[in-house]
Protein backbone atom coordinates (compact mmCIF):
# COMPACT_ATOMS: atom_id res chain seq x y z
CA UNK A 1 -6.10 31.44 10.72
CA UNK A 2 -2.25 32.27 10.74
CA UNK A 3 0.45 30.14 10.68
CA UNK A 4 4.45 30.45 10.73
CA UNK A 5 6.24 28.08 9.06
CA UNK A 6 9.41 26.52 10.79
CA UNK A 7 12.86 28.28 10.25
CA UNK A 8 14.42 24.75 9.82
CA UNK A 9 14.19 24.36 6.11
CA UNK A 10 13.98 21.02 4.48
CA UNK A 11 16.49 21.68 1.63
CA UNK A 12 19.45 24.51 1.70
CA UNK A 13 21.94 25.63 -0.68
CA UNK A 14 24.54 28.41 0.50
CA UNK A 15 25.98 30.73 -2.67
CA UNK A 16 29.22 30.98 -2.92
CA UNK A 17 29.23 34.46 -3.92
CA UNK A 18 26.01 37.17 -3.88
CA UNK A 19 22.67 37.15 -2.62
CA UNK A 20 19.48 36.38 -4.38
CA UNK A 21 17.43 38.46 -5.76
CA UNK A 22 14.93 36.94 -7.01
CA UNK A 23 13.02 33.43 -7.69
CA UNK A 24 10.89 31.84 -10.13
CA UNK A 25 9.94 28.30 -9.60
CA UNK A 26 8.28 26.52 -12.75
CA UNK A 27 5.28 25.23 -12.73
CA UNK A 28 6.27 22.01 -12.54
CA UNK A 29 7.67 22.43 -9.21
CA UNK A 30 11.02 20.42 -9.46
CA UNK A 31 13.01 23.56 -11.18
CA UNK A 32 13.42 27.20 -9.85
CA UNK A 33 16.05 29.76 -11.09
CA UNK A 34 17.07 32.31 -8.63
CA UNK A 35 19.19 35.58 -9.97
CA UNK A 36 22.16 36.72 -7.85
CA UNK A 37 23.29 40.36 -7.25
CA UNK A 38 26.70 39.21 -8.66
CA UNK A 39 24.47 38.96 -12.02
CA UNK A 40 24.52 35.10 -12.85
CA UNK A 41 21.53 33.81 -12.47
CA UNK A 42 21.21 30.17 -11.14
CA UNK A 43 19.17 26.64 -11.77
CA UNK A 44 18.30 24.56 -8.92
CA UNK A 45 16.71 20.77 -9.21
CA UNK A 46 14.47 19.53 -6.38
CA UNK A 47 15.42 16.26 -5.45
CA UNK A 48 13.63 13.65 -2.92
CA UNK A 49 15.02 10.81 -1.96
CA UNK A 50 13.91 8.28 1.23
CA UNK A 51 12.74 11.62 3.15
CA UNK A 52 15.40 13.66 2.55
CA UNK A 53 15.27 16.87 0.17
CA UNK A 54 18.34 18.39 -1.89
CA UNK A 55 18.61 20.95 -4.09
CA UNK A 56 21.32 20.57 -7.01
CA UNK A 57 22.81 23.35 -8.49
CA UNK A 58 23.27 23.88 -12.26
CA UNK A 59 24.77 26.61 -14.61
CA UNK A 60 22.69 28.60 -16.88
CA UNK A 61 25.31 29.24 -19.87
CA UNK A 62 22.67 31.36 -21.39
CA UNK A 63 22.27 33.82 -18.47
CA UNK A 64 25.88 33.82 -16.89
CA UNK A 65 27.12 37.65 -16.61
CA UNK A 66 23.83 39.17 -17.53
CA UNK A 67 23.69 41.43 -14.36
CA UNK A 68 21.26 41.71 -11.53
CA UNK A 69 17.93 40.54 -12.57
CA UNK A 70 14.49 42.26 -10.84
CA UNK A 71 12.36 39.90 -12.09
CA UNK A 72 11.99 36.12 -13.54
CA UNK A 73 8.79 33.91 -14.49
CA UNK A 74 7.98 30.98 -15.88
CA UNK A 75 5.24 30.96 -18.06
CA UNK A 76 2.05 28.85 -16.77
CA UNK A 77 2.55 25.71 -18.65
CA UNK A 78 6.39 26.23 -18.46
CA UNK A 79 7.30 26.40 -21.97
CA UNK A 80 8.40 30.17 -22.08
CA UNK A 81 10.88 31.75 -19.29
CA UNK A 82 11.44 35.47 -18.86
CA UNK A 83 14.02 37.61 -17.09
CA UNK A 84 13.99 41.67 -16.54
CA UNK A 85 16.82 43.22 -15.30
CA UNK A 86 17.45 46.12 -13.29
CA UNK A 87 19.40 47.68 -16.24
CA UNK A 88 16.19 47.28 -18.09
CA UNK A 89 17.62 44.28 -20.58
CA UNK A 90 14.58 42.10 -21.41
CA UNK A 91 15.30 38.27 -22.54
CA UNK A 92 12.40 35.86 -23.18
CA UNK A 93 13.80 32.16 -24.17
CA UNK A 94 12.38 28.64 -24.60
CA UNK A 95 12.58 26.24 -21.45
CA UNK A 96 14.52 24.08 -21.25
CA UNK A 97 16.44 24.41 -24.59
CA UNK A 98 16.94 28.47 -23.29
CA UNK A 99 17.09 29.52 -27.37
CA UNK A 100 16.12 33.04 -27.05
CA UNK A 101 13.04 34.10 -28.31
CA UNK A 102 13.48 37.82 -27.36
CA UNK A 103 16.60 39.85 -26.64
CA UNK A 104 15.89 43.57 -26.68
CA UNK A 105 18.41 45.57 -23.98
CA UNK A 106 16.29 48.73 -23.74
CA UNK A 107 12.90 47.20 -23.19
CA UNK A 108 12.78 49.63 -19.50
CA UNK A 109 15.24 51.91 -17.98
CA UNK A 110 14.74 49.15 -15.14
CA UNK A 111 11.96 46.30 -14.82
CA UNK A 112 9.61 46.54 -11.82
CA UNK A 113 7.03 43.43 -12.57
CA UNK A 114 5.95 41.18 -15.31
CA UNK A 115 3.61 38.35 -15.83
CA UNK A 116 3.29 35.73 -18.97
CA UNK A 117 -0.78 35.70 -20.31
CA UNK A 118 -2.94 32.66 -19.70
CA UNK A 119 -2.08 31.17 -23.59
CA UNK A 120 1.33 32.43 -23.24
CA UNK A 121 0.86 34.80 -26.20
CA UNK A 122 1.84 37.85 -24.34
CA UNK A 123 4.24 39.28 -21.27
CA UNK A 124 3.43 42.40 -19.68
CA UNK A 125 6.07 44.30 -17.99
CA UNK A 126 6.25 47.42 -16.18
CA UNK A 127 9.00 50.04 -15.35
CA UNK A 128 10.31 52.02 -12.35
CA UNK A 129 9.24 54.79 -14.09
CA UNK A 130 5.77 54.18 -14.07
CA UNK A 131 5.27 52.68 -17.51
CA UNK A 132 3.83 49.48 -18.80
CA UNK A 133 4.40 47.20 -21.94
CA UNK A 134 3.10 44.10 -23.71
CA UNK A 135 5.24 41.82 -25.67
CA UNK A 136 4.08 39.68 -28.41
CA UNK A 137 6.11 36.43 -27.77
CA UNK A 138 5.95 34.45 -30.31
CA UNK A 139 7.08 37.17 -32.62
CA UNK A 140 9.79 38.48 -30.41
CA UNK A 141 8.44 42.14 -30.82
CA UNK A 142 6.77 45.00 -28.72
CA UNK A 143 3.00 45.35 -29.15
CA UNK A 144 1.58 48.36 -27.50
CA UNK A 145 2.18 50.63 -24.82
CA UNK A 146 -0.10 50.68 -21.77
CA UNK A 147 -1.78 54.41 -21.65
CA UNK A 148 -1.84 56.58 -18.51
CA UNK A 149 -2.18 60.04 -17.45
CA UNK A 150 0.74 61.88 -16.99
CA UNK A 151 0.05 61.77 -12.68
CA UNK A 152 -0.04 57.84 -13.28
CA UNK A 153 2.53 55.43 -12.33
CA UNK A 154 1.63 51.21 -12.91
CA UNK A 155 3.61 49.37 -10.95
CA UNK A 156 2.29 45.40 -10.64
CA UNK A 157 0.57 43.62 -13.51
CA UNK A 158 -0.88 39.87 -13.33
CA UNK A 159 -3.14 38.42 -16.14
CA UNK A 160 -6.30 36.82 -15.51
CA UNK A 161 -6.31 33.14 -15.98
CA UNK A 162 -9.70 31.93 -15.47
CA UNK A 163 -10.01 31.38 -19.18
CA UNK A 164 -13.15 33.19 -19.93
CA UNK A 165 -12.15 36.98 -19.01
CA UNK A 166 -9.32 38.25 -21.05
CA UNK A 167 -8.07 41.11 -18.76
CA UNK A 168 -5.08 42.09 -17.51
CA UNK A 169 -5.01 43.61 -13.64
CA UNK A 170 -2.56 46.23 -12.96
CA UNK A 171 -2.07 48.21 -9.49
CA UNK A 172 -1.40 52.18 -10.45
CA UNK A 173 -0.45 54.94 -7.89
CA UNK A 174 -2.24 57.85 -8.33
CA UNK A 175 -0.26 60.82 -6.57
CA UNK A 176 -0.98 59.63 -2.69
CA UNK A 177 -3.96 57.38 -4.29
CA UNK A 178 -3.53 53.44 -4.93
CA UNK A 179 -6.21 51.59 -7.13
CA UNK A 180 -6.50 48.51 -8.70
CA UNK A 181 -6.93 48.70 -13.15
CA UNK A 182 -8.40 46.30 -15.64
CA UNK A 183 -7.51 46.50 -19.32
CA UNK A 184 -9.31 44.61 -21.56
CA UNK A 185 -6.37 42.76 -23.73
CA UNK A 186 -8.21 42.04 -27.18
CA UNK A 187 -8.14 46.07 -27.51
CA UNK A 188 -5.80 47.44 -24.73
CA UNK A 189 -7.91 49.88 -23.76
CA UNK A 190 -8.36 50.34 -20.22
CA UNK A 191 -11.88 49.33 -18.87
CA UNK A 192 -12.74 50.71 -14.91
CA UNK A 193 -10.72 50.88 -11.69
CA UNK A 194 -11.70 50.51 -8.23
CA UNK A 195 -10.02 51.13 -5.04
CA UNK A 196 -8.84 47.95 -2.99
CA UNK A 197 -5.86 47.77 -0.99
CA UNK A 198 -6.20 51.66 -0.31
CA UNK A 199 -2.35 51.89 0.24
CA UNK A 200 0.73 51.32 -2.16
CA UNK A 201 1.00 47.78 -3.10
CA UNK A 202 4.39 45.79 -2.85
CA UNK A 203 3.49 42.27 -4.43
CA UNK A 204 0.45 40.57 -6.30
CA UNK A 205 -1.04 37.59 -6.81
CA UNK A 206 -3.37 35.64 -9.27
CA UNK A 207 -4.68 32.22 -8.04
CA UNK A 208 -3.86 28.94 -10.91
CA UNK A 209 -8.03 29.04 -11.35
CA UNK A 210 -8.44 32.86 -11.98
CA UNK A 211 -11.17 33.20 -9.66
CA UNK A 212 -8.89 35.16 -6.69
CA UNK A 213 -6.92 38.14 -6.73
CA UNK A 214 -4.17 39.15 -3.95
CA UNK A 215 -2.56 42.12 -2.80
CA UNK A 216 -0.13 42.92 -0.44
CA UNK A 217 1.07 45.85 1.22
CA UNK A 218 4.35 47.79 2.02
CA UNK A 219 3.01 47.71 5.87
CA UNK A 220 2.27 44.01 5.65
CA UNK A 221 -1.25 43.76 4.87
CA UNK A 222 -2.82 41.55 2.44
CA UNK A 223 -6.46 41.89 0.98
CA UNK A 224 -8.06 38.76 -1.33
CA UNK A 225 -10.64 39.97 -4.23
CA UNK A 226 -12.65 38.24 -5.92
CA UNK A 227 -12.31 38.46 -9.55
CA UNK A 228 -15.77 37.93 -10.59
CA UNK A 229 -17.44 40.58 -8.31
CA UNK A 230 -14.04 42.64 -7.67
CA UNK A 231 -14.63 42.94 -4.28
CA UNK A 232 -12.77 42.26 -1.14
CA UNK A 233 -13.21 38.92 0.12
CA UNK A 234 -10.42 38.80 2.84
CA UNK A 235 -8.15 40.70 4.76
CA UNK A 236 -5.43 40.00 7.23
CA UNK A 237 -4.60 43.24 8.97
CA UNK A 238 -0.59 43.66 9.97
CA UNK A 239 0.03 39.85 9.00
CA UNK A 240 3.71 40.62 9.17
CA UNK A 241 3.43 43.60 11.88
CA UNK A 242 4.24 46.89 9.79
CA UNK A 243 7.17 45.34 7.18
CA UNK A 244 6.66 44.68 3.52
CA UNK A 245 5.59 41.78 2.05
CA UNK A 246 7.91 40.34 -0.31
CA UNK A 247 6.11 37.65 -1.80
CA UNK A 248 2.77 36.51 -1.99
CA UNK A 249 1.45 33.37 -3.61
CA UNK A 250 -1.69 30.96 -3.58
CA UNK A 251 -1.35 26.77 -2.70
CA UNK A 252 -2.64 24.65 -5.79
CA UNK A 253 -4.95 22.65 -4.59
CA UNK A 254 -6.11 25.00 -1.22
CA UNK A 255 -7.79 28.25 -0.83
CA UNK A 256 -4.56 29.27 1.45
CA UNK A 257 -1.77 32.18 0.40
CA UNK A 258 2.13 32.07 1.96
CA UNK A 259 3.45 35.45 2.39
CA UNK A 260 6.74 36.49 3.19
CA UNK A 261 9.37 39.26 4.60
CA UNK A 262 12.25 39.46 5.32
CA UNK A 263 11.82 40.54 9.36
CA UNK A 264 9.19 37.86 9.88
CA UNK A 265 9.71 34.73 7.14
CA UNK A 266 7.10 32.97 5.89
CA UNK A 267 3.56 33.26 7.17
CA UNK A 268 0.46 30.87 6.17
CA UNK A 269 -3.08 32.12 5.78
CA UNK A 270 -6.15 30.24 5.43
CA UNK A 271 -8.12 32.62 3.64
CA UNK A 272 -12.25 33.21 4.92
CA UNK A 273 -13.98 32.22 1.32
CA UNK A 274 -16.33 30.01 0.20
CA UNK A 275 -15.37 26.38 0.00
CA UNK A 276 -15.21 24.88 -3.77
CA UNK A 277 -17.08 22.03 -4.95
CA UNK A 278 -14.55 19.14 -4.72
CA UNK A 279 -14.64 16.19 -7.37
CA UNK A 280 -16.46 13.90 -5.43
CA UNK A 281 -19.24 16.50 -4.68
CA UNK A 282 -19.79 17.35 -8.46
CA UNK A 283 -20.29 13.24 -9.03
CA UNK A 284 -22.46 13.14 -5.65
CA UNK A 285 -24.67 15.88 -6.83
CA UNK A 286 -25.04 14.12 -10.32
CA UNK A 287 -25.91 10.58 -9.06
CA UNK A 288 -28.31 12.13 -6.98
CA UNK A 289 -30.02 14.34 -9.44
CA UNK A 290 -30.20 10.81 -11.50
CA UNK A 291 -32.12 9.30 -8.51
CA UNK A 292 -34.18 11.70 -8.56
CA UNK A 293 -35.38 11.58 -12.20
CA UNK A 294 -35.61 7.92 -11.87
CA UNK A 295 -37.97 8.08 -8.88
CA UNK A 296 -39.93 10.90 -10.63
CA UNK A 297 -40.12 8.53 -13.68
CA UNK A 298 -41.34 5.70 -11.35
CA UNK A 299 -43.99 7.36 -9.58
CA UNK A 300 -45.28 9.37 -12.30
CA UNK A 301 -45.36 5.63 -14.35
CA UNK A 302 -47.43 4.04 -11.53
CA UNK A 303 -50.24 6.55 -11.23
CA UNK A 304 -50.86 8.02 -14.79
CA UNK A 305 -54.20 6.47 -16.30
CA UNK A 306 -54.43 8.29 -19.59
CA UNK A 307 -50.90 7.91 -20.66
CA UNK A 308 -49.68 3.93 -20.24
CA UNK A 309 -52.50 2.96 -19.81
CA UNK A 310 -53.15 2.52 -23.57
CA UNK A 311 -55.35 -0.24 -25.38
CA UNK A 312 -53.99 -3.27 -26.66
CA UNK A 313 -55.90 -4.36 -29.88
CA UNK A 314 -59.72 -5.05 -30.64
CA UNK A 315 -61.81 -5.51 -27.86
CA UNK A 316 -59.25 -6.13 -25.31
CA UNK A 317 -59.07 -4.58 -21.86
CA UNK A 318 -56.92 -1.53 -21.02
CA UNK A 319 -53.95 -2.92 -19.85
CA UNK A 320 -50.14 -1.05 -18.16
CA UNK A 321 -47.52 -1.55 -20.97
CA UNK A 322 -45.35 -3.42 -18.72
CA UNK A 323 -48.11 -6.42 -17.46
CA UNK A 324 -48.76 -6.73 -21.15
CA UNK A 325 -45.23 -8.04 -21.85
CA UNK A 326 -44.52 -9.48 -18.73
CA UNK A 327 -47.95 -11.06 -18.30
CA UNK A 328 -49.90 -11.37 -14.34
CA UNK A 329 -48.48 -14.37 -12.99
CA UNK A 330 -52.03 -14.58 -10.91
CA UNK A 331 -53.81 -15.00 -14.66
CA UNK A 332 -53.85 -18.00 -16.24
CA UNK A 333 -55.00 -16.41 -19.50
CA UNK A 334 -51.66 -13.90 -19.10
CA UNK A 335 -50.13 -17.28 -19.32
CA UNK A 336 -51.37 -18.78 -21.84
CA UNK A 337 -50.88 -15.73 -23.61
CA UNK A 338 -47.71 -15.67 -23.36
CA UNK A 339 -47.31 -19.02 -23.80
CA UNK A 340 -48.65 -18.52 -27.26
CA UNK A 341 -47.00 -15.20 -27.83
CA UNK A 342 -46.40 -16.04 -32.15
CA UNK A 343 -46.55 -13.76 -35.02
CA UNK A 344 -50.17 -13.40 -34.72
CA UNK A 345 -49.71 -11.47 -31.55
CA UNK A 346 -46.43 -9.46 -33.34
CA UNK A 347 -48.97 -7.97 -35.98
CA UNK A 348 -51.36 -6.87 -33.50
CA UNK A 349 -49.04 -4.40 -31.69
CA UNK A 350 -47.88 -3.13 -34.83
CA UNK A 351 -51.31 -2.24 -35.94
CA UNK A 352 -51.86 -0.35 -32.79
């Protein structure tokens, strides 16, 4: 199911001078920083008040007159923020304080993706030229270089962020050929490849949980994989008729994607996957597995013989462990038992 969101927006903010470029919004979701093609790059502040919506604009002394910027992220608890331009100038600084972490002006002739790691320990970036490098952040130095054949170009790179499978997913044109790499990141060494998309990619997309993988084409297709089996779980064919897709991401809290271009806006997709447990489900599930055991334990109690069943002392009838505390309210010599329950009685269960 496809839906197109409204062209009335519910917050606007007209720049003065350029157009953007592009957008990162942190994680958060009351900040987003959008870069200009005058080369100042911008912060806005989401702000709801009795219905309505504004957006409030704010300098960014630290990233006035940098130039046109390709690409900006936030890393994914929102500590770290990143920006590659198209001169190839990469700066990684400290949100919000914006003390620069990393300032090094030939880290690509020009930036083409890049994507913060899971712990925030790492940024991958990648070039127009085909290449592909990993930053050590918290060091403010270069790590590795990706390696590739000499007929290879990698273009997109997201991280995995399940938790439990440190890779790194990176779409790489092969001559007319488009596939889909994983590297494994505790040795950068590149592990398999598989074909998905089948055609050039033009944006990519991790879900928050890890578990979902998107791609979208230059002719407006998008295809949904799923991590764990790497195969395709959905595909919308033409979803914006034949133009590229600009942007791609995943809703929080819904198996849904919003797509965008910039003939046909924003689209909504409800993607065809299996549901996930919700909360209430997982707590369902357990109180009834505890009903379970508890009726198990009830009817396995009422009709064992050889187990509670056990003796009570000398010469005394074989009696459930229960009636012997409790006594038979239909005997009167259960109630005079217990009646006279003293520390006589106390020594004969302990020598049983």
């Amino acid at each position: 199911m496809t839906t197109s969101l409204s062209s009335s927006p519910l917050a606007t903010y007209v720049l003065e001078e350029g157009d953007p470029m592009a957008v990162a919004v942190h994680p958060s979701g009351d900040e987003l920083v959008c870069s200009t093609t005058t080369g100042d790059c911008k912060l806005f502040e989401l702000y709801a008040q009795e219905g309505n919506i504004k957006l409030l604009a704010k300098k960014l002394n630290a990233l006035e007159g940098v130039g046109p910027q390709k690409c900006l992220a936030f890393s994914v608890e929102g500590s770290r923020f990143a920006t590659g331009g198209v001169d190839g100038h990469l700066r990684i600084l400290e949100w919000p304080s914006m003390q620069i972490i990393l300032d090094e002006p030939r880290a690509h002739n020009s930036f083409r993706d890049m994507d913060f790691s899971l712990d925030t320990e790492f940024l991958a970036s990648t070039s127009t030229d085909g290449s592909a490098r990993i930053w050590k952040i918290n060091d403010g130095v270069p790590l590795t270089t990706l390696t590739r054949n000499s007929d290879e170009k990698i273009e997109l790179c997201r991280f995995s962020k399940d938790g439990t499978k440190p890779f790194l997913f990176c779409t790489v044109q092969r001559g007319d050929k488009a596939v889909t790499a994983v590297w494994d990141i505790s040795t950068w060494n590149k592990i398999g490849h598989k074909r998905l998309l089948k055609k050039p990619a033009s944006v990519m997309s991790m879900s928050l949980d890890g578990k979902y993988l998107a791609l979208g084409s230059k002719d407006g297709d998008v295809c949904v994989v799923e991590v764990k089996k790497m195969e395709i779980c959905h595909w919308s064919k033409r979803l914006h008729l034949g133009t590229c897709i600009a942007a791609l991401e995943f809703c929080p809290r819904e198996r849904v994607v919003l797509t965008t271009s910039v003939e046909w806006g924003a689209v909504v997709t409800k993607l065809n996957v299996a549901a996930d447990w919700k909360e209430w489900q997982i707590y369902m599930l357990l109180l009834g597995l505890f009903l379970a055991s508890a009726v198990a334990f009830y009817i396995f109690f009422e009709n064992s013989d050889s187990f509670w069943n056990f003796p009570l002392g000398r010469n005394q009838p074989a009696k459930p462990f229960t009636k012997s505390i409790l006594g038979d309210p239909q005997s009167s010599d259960d109630q005079n038992t217990w009646g006279a329950f003293g520390p006589l009685d106390l020594n004969i269960y302990a020598s049983i």
